[in-house]
Protein backbone atom coordinates (compact mmCIF):
# COMPACT_ATOMS: atom_id res chain seq x y z
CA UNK A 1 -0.99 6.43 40.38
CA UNK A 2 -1.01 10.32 40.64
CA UNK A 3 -2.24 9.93 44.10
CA UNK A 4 0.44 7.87 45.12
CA UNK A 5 2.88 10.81 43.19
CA UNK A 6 1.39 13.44 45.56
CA UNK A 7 1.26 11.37 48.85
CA UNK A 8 4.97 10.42 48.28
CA UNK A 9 5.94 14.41 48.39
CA UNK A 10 7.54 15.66 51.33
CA UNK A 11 5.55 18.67 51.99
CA UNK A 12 7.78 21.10 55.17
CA UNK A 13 6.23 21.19 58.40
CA UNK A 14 3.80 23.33 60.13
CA UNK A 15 5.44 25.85 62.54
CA UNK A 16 2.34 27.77 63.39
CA UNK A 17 0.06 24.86 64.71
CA UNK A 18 -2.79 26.38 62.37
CA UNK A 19 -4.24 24.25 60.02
CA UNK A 20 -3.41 25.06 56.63
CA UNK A 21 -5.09 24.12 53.54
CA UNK A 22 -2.56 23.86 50.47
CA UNK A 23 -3.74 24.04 46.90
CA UNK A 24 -2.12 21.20 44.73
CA UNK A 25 -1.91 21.72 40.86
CA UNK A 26 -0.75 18.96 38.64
CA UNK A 27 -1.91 17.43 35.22
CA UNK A 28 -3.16 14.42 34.40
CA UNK A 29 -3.40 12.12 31.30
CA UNK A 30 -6.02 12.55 29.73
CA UNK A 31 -5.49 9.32 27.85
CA UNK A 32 -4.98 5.57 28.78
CA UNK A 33 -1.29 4.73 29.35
CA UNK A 34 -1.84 1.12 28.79
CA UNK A 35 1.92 1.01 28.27
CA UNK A 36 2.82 2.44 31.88
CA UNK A 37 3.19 -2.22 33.24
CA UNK A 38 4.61 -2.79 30.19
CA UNK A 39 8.79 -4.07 30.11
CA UNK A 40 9.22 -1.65 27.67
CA UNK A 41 8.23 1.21 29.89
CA UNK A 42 10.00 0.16 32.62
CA UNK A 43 13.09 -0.23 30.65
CA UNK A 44 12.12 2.78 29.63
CA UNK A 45 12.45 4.81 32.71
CA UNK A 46 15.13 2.97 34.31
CA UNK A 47 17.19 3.92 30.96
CA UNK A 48 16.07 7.70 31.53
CA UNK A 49 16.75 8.07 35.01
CA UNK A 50 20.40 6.29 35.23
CA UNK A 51 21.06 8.54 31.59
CA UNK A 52 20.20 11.82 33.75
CA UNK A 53 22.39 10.31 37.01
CA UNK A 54 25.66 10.04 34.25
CA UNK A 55 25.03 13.56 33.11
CA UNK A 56 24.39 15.00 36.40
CA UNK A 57 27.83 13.43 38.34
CA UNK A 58 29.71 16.72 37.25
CA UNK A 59 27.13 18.42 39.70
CA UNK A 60 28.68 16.64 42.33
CA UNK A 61 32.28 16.64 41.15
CA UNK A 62 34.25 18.36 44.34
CA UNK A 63 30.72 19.84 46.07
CA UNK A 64 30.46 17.14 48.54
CA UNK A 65 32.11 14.81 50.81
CA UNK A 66 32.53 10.80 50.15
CA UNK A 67 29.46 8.97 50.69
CA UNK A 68 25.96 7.97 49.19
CA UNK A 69 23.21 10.53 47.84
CA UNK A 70 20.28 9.45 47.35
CA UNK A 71 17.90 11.67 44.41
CA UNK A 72 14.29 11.86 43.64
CA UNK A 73 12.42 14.10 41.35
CA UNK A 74 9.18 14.49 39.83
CA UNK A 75 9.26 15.00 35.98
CA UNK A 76 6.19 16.49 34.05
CA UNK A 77 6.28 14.81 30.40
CA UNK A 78 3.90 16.18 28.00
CA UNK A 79 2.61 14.00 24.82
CA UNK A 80 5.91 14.33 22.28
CA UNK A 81 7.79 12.43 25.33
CA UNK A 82 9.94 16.25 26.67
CA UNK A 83 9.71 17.34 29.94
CA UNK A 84 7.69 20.40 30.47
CA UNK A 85 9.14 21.03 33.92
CA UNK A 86 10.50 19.00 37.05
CA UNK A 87 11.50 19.34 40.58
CA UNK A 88 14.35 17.65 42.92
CA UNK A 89 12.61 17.14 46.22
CA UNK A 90 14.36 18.52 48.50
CA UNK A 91 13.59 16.05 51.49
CA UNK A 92 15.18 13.10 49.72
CA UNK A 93 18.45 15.28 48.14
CA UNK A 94 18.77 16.55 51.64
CA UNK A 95 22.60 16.09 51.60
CA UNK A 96 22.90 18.07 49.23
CA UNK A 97 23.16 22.31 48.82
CA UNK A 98 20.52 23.91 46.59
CA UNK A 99 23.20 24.66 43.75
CA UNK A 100 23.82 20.82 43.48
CA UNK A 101 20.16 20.48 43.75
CA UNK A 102 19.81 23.04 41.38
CA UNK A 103 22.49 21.28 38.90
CA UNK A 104 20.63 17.79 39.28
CA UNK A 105 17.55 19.09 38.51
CA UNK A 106 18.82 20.54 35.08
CA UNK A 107 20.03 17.55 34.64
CA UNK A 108 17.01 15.46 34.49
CA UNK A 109 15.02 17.92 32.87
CA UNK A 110 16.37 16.16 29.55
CA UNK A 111 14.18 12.78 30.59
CA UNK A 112 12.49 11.83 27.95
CA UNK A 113 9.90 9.31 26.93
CA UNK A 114 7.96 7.74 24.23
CA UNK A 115 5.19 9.97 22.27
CA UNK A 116 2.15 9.27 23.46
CA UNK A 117 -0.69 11.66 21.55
CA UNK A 118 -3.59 10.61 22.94
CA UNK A 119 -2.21 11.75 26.40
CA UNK A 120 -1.88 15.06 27.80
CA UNK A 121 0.91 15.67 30.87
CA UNK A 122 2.69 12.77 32.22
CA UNK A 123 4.01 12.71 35.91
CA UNK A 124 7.08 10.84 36.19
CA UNK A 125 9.26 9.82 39.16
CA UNK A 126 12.68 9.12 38.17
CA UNK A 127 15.13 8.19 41.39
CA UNK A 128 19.17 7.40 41.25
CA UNK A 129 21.32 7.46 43.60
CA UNK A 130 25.30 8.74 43.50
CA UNK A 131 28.21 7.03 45.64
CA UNK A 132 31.11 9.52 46.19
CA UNK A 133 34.61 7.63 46.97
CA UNK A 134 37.31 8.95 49.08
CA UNK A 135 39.67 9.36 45.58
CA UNK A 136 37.11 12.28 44.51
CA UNK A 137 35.34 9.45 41.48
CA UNK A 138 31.82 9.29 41.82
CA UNK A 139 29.15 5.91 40.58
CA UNK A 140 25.86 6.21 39.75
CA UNK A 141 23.68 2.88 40.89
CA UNK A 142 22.51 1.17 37.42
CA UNK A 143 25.85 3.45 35.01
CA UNK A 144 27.19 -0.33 34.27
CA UNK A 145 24.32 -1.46 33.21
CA UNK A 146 23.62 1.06 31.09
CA UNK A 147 26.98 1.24 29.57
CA UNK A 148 26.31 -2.76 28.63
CA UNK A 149 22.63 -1.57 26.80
CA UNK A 150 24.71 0.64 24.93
CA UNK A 151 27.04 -1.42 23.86
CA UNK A 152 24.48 -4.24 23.06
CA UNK A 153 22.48 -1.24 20.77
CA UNK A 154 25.52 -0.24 18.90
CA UNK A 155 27.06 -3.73 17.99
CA UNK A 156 22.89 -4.72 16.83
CA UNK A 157 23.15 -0.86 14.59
CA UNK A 158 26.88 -1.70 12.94
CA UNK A 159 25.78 -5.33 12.44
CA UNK A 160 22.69 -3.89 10.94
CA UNK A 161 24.49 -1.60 8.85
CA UNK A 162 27.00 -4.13 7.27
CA UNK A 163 24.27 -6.12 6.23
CA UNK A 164 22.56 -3.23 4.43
CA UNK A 165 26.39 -2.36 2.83
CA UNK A 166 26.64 -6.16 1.84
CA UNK A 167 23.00 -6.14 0.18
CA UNK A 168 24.53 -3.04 -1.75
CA UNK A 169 27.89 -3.91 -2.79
CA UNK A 170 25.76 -7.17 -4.41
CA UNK A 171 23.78 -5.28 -6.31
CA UNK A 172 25.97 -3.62 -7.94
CA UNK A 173 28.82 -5.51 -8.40
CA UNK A 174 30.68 -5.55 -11.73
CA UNK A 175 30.15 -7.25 -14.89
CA UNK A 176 32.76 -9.65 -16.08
CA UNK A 177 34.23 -9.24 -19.31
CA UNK A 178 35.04 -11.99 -21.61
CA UNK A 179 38.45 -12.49 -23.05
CA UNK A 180 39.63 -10.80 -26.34
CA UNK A 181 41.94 -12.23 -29.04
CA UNK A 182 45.82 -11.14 -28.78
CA UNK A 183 45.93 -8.60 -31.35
CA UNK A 184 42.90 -6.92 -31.14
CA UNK A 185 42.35 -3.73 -28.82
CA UNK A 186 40.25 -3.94 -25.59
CA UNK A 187 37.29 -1.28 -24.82
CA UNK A 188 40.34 -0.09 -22.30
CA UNK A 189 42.25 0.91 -25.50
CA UNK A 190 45.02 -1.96 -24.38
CA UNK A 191 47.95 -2.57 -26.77
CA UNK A 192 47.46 -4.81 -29.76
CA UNK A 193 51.01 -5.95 -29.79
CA UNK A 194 54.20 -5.26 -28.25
CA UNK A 195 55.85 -1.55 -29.03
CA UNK A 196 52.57 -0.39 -30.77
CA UNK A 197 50.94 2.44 -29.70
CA UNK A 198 47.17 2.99 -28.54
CA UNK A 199 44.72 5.04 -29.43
CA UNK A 200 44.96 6.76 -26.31
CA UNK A 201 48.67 7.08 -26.29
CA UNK A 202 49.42 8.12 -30.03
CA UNK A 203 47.06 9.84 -32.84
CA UNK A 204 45.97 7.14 -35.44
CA UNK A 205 46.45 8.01 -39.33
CA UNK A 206 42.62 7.33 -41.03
CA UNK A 207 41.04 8.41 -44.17
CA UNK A 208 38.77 11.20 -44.03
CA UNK A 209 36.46 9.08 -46.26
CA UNK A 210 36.76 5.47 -45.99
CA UNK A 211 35.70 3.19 -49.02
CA UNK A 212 32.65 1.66 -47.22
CA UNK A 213 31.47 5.64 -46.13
CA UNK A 214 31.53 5.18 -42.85
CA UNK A 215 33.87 6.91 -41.05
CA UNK A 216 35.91 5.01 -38.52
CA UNK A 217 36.63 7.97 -35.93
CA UNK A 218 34.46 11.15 -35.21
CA UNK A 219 36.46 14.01 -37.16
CA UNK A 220 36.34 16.24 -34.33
CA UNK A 221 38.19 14.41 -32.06
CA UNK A 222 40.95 15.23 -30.51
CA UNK A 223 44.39 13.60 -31.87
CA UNK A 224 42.79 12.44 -34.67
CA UNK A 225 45.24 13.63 -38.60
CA UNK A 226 43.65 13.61 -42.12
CA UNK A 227 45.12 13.47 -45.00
CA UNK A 228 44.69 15.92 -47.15
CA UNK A 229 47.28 15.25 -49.97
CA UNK A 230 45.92 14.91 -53.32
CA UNK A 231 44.05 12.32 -54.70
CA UNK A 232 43.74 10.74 -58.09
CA UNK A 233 40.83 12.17 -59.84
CA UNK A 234 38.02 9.18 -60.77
CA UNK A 235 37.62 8.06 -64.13
């Protein structure tokens, strides 16, 4: 696989006729990437690279004439999934100026990819291609696609999230209260009957100390009267 990475590199040609020896530096997993034929991973990548296409279009936005541009780049991913650093090669972008390149290449340096902690540096080649119309409005080759994963993702996160509300609201829904008897006041401080006052509304008259000793209202509430006239001594 990393072989194949470096062979596919357009390296410029040799304008001396002397043979030249060029020293190659790139990392390597040190781990097995048993994921790297997996569906996932493909999805994976595919997802990456058309993401980085959408984000680099304003590179392209009134830089270049109508047509189709082609993009490759080389993307060095280290073990938490970020890039470390990445190229455009030049060879394949060659329709394009080295500030677009430039652009692009920022552009995809936000590719990301799944952690993988028992690896080391990842090389990955991520490739898109941009169509530029004659009205200025520029495509990327996969954006629709994309824009229906998206779609499918959000609906599955909002459905998700309504269930999770509905498993809530159940939970703690309120308990019912049963009926009272006309006449007698509700926990709500309701009227007993028609034209009389509540509790809540107008003071209530009580003894300071009731018969049975127990007093029917804390004497430091608020709105509550004693009576204090005199009281007929006990024989």
């Amino acid at each position: 696989m990393h072989r194949g990475v470096i062979n596919d590199q357009k390296w410029p040609p040799n304008k001396t006729g002397n043979a030249h020896f060029v020293d190659v530096v790139y990392w390597v997993s040190l781990g097995m990437q048993a994921d790297v034929h997996s569906t996932a991973w493909r999805d994976r990548i595919k997802r990456e690279q058309i993401g980085a296409g959408v984000r680099a279009k304003q590179c392209l936005q009134g830089r270049v004439a109508p047509g189709s541009y082609p993009v490759q780049g080389l993307n060095l991913v280290d073990r938490e999934g970020g890039t470390m650093a990445n190229r455009i090669d030049p060879e394949e972008a060659a329709g394009l100026s080295d500030e677009v390149r430039g652009c692009v290449a920022r552009a995809f340096r936000d590719i990301r990819l799944a952690p993988a902690r028992e690896s080391f540096v990842r090389p990955v080649v991520a490739r898109t291609q941009f169509v530029v119309a004659t009205d200025g409005s520029i495509t990327v080759d996969g954006e629709e696609w994309l824009r229906l994963m998206d779609l499918e993702e959000r609906a599955k996160r909002e459905a998700d999230r309504a269930a999770l509300a509905g498993g809530d609201a159940g939970a703690g829904a309120p308990v019912e209260r049963a009926p009272v008897d006309a006449g007698e006041p509700t926990d709500a401080g309701a009227p007993t009957d028609a034209g009389e006052p509540t509790d809540a509304e107008a003071p209530a008259t009580v003894d300071a100390e009731p018969k049975d000793g127990k007093p029917r209202r804390d004497p430091g509430q608020r709105g509550l009267r004693l009576d204090l006239g005199a009281r007929p001594r006990e024989k």
